[in-house]
C-alpha atoms as a PDB file:
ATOM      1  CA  UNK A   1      27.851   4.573  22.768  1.00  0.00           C
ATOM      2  CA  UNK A   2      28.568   3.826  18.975  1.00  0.00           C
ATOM      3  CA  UNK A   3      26.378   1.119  18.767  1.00  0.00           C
ATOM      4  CA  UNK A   4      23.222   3.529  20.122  1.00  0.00           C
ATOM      5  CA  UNK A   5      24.059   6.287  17.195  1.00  0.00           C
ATOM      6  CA  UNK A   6      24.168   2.901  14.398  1.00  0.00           C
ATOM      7  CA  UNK A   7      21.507   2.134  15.543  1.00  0.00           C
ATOM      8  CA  UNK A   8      19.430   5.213  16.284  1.00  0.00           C
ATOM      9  CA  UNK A   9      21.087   6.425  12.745  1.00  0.00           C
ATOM     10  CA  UNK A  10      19.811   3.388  11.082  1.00  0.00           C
ATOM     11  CA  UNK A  11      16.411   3.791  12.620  1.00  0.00           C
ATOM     12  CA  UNK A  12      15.842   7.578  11.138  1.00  0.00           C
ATOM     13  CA  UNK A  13      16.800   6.284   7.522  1.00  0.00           C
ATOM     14  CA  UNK A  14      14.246   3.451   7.830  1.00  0.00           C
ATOM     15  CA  UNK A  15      11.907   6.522   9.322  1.00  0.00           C
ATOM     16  CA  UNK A  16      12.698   7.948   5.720  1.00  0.00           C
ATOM     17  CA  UNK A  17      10.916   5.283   3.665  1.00  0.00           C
ATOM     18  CA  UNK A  18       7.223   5.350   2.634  1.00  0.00           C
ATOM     19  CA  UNK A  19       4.916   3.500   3.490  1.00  0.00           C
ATOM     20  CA  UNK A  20       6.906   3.525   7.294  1.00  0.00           C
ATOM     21  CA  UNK A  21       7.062   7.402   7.658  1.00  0.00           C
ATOM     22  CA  UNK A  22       3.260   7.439   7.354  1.00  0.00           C
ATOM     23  CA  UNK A  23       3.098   5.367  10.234  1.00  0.00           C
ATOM     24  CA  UNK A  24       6.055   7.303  12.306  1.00  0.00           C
ATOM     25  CA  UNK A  25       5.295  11.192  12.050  1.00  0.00           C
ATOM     26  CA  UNK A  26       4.213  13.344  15.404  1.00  0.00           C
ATOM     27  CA  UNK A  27       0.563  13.551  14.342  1.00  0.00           C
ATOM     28  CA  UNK A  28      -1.788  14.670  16.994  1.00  0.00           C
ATOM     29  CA  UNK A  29      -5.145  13.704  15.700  1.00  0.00           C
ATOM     30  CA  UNK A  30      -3.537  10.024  15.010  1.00  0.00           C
ATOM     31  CA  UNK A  31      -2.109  10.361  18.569  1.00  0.00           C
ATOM     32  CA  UNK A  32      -5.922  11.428  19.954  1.00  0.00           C
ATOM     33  CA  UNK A  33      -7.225   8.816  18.166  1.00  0.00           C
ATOM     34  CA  UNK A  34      -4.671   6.076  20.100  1.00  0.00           C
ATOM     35  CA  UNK A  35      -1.907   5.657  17.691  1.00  0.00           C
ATOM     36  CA  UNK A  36       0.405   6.645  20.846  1.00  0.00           C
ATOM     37  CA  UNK A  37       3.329   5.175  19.394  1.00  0.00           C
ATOM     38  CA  UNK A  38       3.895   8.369  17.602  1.00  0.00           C
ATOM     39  CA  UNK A  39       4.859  10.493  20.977  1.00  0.00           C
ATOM     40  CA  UNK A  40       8.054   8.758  20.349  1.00  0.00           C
ATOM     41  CA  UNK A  41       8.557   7.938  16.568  1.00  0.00           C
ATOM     42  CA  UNK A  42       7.973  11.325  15.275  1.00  0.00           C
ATOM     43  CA  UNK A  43      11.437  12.353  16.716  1.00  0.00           C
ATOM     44  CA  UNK A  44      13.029   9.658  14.611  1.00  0.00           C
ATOM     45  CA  UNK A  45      11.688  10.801  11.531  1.00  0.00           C
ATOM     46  CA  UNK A  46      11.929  13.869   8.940  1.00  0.00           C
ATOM     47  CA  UNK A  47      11.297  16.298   6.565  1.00  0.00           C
ATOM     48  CA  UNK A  48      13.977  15.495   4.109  1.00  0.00           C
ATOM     49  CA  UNK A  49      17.408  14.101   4.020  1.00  0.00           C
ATOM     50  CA  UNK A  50      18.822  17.588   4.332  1.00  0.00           C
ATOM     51  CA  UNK A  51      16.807  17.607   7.823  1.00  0.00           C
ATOM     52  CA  UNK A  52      17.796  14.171   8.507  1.00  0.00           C
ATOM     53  CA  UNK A  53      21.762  14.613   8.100  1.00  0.00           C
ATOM     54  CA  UNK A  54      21.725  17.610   9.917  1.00  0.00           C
ATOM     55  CA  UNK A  55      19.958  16.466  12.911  1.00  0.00           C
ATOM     56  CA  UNK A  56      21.893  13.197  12.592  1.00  0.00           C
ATOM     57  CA  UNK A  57      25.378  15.031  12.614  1.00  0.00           C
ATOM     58  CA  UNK A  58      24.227  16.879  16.076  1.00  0.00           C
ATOM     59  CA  UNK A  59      23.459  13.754  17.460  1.00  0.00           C
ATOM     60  CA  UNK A  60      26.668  12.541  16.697  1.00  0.00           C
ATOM     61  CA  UNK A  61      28.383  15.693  17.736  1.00  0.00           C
ATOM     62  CA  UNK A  62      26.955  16.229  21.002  1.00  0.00           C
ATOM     63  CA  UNK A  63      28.079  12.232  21.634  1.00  0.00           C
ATOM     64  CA  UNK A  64      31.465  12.815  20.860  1.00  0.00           C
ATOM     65  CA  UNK A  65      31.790  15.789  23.001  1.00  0.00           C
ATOM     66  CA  UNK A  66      30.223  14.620  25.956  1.00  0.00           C
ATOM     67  CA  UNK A  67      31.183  10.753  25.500  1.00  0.00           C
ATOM     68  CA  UNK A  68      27.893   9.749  27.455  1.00  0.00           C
ATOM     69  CA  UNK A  69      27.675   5.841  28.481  1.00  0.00           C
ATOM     70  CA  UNK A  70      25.352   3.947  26.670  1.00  0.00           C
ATOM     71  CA  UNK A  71      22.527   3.392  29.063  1.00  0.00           C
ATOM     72  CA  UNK A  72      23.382   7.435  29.502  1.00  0.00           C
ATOM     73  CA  UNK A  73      22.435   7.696  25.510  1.00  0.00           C
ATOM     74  CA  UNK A  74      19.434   5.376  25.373  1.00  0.00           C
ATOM     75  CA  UNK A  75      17.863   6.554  28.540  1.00  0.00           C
ATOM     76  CA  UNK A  76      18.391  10.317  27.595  1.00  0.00           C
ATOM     77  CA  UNK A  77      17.533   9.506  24.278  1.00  0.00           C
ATOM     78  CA  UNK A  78      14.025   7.990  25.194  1.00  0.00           C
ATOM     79  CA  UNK A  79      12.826  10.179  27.869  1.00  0.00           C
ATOM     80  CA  UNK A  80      13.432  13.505  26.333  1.00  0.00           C
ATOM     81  CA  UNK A  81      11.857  12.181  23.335  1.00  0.00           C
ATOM     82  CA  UNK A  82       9.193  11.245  24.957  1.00  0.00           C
ATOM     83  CA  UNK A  83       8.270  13.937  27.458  1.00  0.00           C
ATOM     84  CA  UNK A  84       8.937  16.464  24.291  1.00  0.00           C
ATOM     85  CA  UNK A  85       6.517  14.382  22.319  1.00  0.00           C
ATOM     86  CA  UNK A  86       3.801  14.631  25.067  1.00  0.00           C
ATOM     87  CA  UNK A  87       4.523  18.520  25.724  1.00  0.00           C
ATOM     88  CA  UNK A  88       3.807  19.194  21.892  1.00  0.00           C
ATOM     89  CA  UNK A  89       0.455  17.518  22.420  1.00  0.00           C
ATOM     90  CA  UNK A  90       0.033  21.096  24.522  1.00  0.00           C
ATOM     91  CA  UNK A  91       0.875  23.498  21.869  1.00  0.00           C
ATOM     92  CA  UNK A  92      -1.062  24.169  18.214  1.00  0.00           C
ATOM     93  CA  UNK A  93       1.226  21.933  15.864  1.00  0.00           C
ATOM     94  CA  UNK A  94      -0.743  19.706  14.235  1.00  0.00           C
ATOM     95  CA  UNK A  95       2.267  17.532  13.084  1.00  0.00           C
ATOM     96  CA  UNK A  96       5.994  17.252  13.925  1.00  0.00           C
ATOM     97  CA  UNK A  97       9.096  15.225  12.674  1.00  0.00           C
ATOM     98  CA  UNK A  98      12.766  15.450  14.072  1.00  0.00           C
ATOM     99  CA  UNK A  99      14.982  15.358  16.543  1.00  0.00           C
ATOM    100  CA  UNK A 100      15.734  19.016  17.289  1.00  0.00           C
ATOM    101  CA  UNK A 101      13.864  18.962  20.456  1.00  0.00           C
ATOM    102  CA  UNK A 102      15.831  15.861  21.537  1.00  0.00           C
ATOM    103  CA  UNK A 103      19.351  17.230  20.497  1.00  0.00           C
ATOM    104  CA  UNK A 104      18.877  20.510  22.440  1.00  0.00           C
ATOM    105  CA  UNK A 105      17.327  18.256  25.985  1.00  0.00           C
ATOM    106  CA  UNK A 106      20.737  16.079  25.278  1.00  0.00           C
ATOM    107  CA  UNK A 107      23.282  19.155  25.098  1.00  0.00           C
ATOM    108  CA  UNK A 108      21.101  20.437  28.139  1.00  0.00           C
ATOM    109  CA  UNK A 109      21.609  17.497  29.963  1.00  0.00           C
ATOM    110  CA  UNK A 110      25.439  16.828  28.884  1.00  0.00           C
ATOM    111  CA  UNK A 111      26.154  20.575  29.361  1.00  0.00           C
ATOM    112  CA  UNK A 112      24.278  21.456  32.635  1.00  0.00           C
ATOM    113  CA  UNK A 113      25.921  18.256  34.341  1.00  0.00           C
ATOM    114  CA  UNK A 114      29.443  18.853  33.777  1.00  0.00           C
ATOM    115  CA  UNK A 115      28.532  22.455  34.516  1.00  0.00           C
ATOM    116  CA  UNK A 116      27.000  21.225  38.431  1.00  0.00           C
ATOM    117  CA  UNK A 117      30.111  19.128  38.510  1.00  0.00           C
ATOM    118  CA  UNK A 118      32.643  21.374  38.450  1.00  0.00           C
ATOM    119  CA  UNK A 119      33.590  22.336  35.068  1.00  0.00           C
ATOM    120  CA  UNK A 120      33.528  25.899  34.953  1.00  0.00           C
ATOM    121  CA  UNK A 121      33.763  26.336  31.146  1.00  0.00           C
ATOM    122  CA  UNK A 122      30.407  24.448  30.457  1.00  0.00           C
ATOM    123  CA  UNK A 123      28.402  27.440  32.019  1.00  0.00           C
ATOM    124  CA  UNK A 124      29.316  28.843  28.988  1.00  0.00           C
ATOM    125  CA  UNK A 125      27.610  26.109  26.719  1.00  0.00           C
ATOM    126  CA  UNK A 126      24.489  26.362  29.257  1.00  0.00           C
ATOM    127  CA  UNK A 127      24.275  30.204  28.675  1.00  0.00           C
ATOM    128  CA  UNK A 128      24.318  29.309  25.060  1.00  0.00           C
ATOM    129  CA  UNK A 129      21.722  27.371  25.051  1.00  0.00           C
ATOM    130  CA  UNK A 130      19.739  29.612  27.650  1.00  0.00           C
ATOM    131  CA  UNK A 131      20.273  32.600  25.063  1.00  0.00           C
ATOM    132  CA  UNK A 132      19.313  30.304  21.594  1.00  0.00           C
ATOM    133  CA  UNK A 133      15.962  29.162  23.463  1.00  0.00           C
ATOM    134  CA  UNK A 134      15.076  32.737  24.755  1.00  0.00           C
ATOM    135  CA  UNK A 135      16.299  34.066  21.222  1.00  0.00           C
ATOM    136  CA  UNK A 136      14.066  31.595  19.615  1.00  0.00           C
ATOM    137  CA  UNK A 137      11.168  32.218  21.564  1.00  0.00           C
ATOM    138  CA  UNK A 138      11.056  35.848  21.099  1.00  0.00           C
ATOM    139  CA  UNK A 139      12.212  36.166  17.856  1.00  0.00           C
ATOM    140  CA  UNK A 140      11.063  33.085  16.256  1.00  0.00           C
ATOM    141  CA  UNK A 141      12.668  30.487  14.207  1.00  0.00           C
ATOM    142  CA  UNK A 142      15.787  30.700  11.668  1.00  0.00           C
ATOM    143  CA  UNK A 143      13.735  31.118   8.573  1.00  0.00           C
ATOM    144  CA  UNK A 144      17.048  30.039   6.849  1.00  0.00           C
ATOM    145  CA  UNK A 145      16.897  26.541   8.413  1.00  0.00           C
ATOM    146  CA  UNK A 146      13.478  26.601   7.851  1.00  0.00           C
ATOM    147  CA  UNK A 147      13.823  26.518   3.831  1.00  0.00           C
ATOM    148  CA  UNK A 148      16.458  24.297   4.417  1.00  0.00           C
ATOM    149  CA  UNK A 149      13.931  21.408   6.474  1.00  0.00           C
ATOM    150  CA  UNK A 150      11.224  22.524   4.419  1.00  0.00           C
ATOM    151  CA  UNK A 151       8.977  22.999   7.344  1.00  0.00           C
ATOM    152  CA  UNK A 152       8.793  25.808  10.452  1.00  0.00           C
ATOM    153  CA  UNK A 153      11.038  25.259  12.746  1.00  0.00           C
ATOM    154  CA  UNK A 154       9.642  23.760  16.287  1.00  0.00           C
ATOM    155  CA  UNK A 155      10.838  25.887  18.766  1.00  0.00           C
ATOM    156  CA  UNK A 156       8.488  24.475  20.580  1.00  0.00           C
ATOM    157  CA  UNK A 157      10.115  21.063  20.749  1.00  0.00           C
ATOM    158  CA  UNK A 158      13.774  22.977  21.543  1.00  0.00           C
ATOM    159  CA  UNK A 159      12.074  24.250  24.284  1.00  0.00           C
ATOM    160  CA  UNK A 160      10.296  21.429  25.780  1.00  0.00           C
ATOM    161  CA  UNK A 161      13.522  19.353  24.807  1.00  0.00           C
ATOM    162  CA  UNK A 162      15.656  21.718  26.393  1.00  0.00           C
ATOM    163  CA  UNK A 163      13.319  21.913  29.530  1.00  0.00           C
ATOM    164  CA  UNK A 164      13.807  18.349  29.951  1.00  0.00           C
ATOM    165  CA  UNK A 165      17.236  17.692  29.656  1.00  0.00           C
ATOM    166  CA  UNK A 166      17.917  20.789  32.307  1.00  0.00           C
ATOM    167  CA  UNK A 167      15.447  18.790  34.691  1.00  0.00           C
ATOM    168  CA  UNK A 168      17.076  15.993  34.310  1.00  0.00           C
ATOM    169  CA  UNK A 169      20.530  17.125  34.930  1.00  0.00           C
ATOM    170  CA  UNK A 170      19.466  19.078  37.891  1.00  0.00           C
ATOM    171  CA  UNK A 171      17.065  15.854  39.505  1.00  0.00           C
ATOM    172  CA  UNK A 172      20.742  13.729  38.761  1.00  0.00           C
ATOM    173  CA  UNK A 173      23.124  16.203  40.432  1.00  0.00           C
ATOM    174  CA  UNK A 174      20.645  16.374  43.662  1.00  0.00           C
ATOM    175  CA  UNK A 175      20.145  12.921  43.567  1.00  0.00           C
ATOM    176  CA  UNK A 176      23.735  12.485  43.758  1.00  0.00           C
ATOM    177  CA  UNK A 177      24.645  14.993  46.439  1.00  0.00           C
ATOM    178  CA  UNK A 178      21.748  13.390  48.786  1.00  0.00           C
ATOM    179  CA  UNK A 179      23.748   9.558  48.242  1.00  0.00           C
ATOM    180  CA  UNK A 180      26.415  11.448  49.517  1.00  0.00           C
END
């Protein structure tokens, strides 16, 4: 698991840099006009260093507390990156960077399993993140994090992150009850 967060780590610093964040950022036109790549890369890269720590710390966070495998943390990784990438391409932002969206599908995913397979207390982390989504979505964003990032908030990409990592707890807990 350590070596996915060095590396992943390592790969949002380079993110940082100019003339490579240019290339990197969630931008739909450039993803329209084939620069596909960016479905994926924009999660990897941010508004600031503030942004970048923070999201950085979660990622290492949620790790630690749910001590996934390592083909658990790439795979999870990638595919709620990805499927959060495409679902933005179905809202109004123009252009996205971070890995918010991804964070909230991993503690989804982390959560809701250990919640399917028996451990009562993680309901509680589920309902957590049920409540910040729904809070999110008809309140709006923390305005407070938002000066912080520089940049609104993409609740959008918590939800669609979120969304994913529930799906794919749920599709891994019934896939595992039909082997057995």
């Amino acid at each position: 698991m350590y070596p996915v967060l060095i590396f992943t780590s390592l790969l949002c610093v380079i993110f940082q840099l100019e003339p490579v964040q240019a290339w990197v950022i969630w931008d739909k036109s450039a993803i329209v006009d084939g620069q596909w790549w960016r479905i994926l890369t924009g999660n990897f890269s941010h508004t600031n260093y503030s942004h970048l720590l923070m999201n950085l710390a979660g990622l290492w966070i949620i790790s630690y507390l749910f001590q996934p495998t390592r083909k658990q943390l790439i795979s999870a990784l990638i595919l709620i990156s990805l499927v959060t990438g495409l679902a933005l391409l179905l809202s109004s932002i123009q252009v996205y960077v971070g890995l918010s969206g991804t964070l909230h599908g991993l503690f989804g995913l982390f959560a809701l399993r250990e919640a399917l397979n028996g451990r009562k207390s993680s309901w509680l982390l589920v309902l957590g993140l049920v409540a910040k989504i729904a809070w999110e979505q008809l309140v709006g964003p923390s305005s407070t994090t938002g000066e912080l990032i520089n940049a609104r908030v993409a609740i959008e990409a918590h939800l669609a992150g979120t969304l994913t990592g529930g799906s794919m707890a749920i599709i891994s807990f019934l896939m595992g009850k039909k082997a057995n």
